[in-house]
N, C-alpha and C. Protein backbone atom coordinates (compact mmCIF):
# COMPACT_ATOMS: atom_id res chain seq x y z
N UNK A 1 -0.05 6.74 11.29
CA UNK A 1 -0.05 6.06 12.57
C UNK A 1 0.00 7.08 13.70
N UNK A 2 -0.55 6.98 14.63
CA UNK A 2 -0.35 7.74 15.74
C UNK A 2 0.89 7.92 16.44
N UNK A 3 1.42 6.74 16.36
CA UNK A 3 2.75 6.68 17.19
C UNK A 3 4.29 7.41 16.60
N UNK A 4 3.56 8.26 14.81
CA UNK A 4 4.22 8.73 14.15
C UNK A 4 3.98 10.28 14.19
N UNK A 5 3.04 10.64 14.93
CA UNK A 5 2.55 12.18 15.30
C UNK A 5 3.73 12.22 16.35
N UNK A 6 3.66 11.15 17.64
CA UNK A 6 4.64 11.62 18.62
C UNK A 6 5.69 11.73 18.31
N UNK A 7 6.44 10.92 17.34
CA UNK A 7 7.81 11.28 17.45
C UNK A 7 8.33 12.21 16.04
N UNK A 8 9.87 12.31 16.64
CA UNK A 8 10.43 13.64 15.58
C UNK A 8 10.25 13.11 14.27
N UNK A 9 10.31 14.38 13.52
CA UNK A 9 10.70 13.39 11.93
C UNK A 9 12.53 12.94 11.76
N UNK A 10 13.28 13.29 12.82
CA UNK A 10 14.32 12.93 13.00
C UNK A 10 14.46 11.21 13.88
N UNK A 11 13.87 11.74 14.13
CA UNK A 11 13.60 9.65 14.89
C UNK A 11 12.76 8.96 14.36
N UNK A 12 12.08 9.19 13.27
CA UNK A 12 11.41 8.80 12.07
C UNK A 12 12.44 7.95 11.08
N UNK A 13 13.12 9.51 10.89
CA UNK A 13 14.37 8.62 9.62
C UNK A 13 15.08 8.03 10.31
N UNK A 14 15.73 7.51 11.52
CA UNK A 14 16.37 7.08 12.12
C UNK A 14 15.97 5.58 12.63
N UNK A 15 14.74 5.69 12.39
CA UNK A 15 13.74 4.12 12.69
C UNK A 15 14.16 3.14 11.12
N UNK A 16 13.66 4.43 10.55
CA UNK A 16 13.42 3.71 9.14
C UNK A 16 14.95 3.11 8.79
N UNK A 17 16.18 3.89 8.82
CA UNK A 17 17.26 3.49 8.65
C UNK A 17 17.76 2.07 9.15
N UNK A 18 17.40 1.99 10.46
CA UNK A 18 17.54 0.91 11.18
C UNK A 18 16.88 -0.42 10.97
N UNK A 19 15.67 0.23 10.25
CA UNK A 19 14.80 -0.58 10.01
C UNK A 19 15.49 -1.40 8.75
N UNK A 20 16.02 -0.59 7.82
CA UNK A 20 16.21 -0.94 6.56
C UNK A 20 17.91 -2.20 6.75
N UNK A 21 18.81 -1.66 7.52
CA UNK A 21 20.14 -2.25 7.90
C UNK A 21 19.27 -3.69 8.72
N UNK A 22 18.31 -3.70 9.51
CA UNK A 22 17.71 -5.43 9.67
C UNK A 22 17.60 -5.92 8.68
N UNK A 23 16.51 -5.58 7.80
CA UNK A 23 16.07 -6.22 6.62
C UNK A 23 17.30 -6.50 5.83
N UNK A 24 18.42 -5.77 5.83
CA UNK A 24 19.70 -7.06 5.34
C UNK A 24 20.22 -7.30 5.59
N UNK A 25 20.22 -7.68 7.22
CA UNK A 25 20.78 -8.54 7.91
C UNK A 25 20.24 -9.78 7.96
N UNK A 26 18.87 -9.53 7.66
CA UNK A 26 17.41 -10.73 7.38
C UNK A 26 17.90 -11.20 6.54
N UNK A 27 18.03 -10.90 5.38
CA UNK A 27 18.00 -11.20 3.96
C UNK A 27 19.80 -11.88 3.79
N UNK A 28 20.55 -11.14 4.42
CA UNK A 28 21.73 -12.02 4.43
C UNK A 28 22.08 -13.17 5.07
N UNK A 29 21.38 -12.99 5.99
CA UNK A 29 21.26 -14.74 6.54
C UNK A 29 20.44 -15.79 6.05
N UNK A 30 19.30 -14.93 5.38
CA UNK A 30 18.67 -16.56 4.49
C UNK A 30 19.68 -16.60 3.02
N UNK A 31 20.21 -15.77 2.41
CA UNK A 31 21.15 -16.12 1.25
C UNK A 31 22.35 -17.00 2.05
N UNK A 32 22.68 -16.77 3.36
CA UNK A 32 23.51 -17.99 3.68
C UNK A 32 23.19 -19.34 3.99
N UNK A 33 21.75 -19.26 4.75
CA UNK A 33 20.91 -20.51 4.52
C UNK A 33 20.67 -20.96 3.17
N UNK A 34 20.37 -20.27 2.21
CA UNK A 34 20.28 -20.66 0.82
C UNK A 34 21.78 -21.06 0.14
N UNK A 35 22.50 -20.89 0.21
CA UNK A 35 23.97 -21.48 -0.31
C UNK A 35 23.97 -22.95 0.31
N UNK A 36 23.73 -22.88 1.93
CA UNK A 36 24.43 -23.83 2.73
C UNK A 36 23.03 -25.13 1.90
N UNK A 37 22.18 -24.67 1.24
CA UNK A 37 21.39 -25.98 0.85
C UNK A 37 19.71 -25.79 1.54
N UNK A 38 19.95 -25.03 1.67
CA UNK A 38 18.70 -25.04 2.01
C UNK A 38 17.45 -23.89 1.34
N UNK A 39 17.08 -24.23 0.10
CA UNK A 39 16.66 -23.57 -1.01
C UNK A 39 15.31 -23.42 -0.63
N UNK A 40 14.66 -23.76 0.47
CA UNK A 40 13.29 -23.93 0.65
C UNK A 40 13.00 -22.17 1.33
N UNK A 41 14.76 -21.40 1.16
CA UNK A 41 14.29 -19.88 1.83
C UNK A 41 14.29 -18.78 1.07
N UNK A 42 14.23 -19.30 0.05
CA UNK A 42 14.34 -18.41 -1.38
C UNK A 42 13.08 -17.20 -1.30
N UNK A 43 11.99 -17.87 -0.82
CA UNK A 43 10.93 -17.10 -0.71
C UNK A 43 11.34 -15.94 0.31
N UNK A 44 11.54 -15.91 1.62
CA UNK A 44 12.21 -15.15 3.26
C UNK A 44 13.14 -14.56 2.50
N UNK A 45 14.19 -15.01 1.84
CA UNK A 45 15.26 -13.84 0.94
C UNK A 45 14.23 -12.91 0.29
N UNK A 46 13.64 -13.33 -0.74
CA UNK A 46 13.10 -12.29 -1.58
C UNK A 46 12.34 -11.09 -0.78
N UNK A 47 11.30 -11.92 0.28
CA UNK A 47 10.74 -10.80 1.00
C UNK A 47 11.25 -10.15 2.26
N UNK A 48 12.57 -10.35 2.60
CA UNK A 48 13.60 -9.49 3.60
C UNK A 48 14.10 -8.34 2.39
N UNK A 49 14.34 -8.75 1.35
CA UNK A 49 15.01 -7.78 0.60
C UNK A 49 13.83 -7.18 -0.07
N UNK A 50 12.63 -7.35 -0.20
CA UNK A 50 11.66 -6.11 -0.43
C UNK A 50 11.17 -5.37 0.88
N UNK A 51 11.01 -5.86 1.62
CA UNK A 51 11.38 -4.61 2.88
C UNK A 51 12.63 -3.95 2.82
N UNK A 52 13.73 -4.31 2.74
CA UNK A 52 14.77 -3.56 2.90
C UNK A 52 14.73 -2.23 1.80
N UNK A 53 14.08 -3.05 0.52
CA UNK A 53 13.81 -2.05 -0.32
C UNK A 53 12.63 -0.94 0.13
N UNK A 54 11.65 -1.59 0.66
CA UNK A 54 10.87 -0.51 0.95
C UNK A 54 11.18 0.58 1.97
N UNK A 55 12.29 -0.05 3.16
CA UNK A 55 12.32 0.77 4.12
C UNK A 55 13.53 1.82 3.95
N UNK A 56 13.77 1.54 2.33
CA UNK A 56 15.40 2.22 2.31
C UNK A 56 14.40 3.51 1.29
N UNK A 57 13.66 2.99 0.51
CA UNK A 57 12.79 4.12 -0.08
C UNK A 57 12.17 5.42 1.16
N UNK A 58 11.42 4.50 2.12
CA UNK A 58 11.23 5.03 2.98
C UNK A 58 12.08 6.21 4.13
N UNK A 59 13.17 5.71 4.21
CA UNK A 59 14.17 6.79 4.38
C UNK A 59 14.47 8.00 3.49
N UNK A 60 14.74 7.34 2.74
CA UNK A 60 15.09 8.74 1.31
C UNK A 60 14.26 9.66 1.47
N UNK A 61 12.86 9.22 1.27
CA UNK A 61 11.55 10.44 1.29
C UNK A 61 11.73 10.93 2.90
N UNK A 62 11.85 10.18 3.93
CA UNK A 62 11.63 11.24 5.15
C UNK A 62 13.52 11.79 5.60
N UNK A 63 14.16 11.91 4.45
CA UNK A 63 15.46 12.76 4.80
C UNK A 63 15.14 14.08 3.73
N UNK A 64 14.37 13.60 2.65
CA UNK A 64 14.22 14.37 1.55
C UNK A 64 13.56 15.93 2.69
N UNK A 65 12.51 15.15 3.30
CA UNK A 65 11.72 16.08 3.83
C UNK A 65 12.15 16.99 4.84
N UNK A 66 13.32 16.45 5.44
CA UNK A 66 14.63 17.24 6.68
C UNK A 66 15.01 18.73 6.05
C-alpha cells in the first residue's frame, strides 16, 4: 500500500496492534450478543476473531522485523 511507504515500521506495528485489540473487542461483543440469545452472530464472532487472528500474526512479523 502506499500509505505503508509513508509511515514508520514503528507506526506500522503499532496500527496493527491496535488493530488486533478492536478485533476483540468486536468479537467480544458478538460472544455477548451470542449468550444473550442471539445466535444469528455466530458468523460476526467467527470473522472478528479471524481478523484478530490475522492482525495479531500481522504484528508478530512487523516486530520480528524491528
Amino acid at each position: 500500500m502506499a500509505s505503508d511507504l509513508i509511515r514508520s515500521p514503528a507506526v506500522r506495528l503499532l496500527h496493527a496492534r491496535q488493530d488486533h485489540a478492536i478485533c476483540l473487542r468486536l468479537a467480544a461483543s458478538y460472544r455477548y450478543r451470542i449468550v444473550a440469545g442471539e445466535t444469528n452472530q455466530r458468523e460476526a464472532h467467527a470473522w472478528a476473531l479471524g481478523l484478530a487472528r490475522r492482525w495479531r500474526l500481522v504484528a508478530a512479523e512487523r516486530s520480528e522485523t524491528r
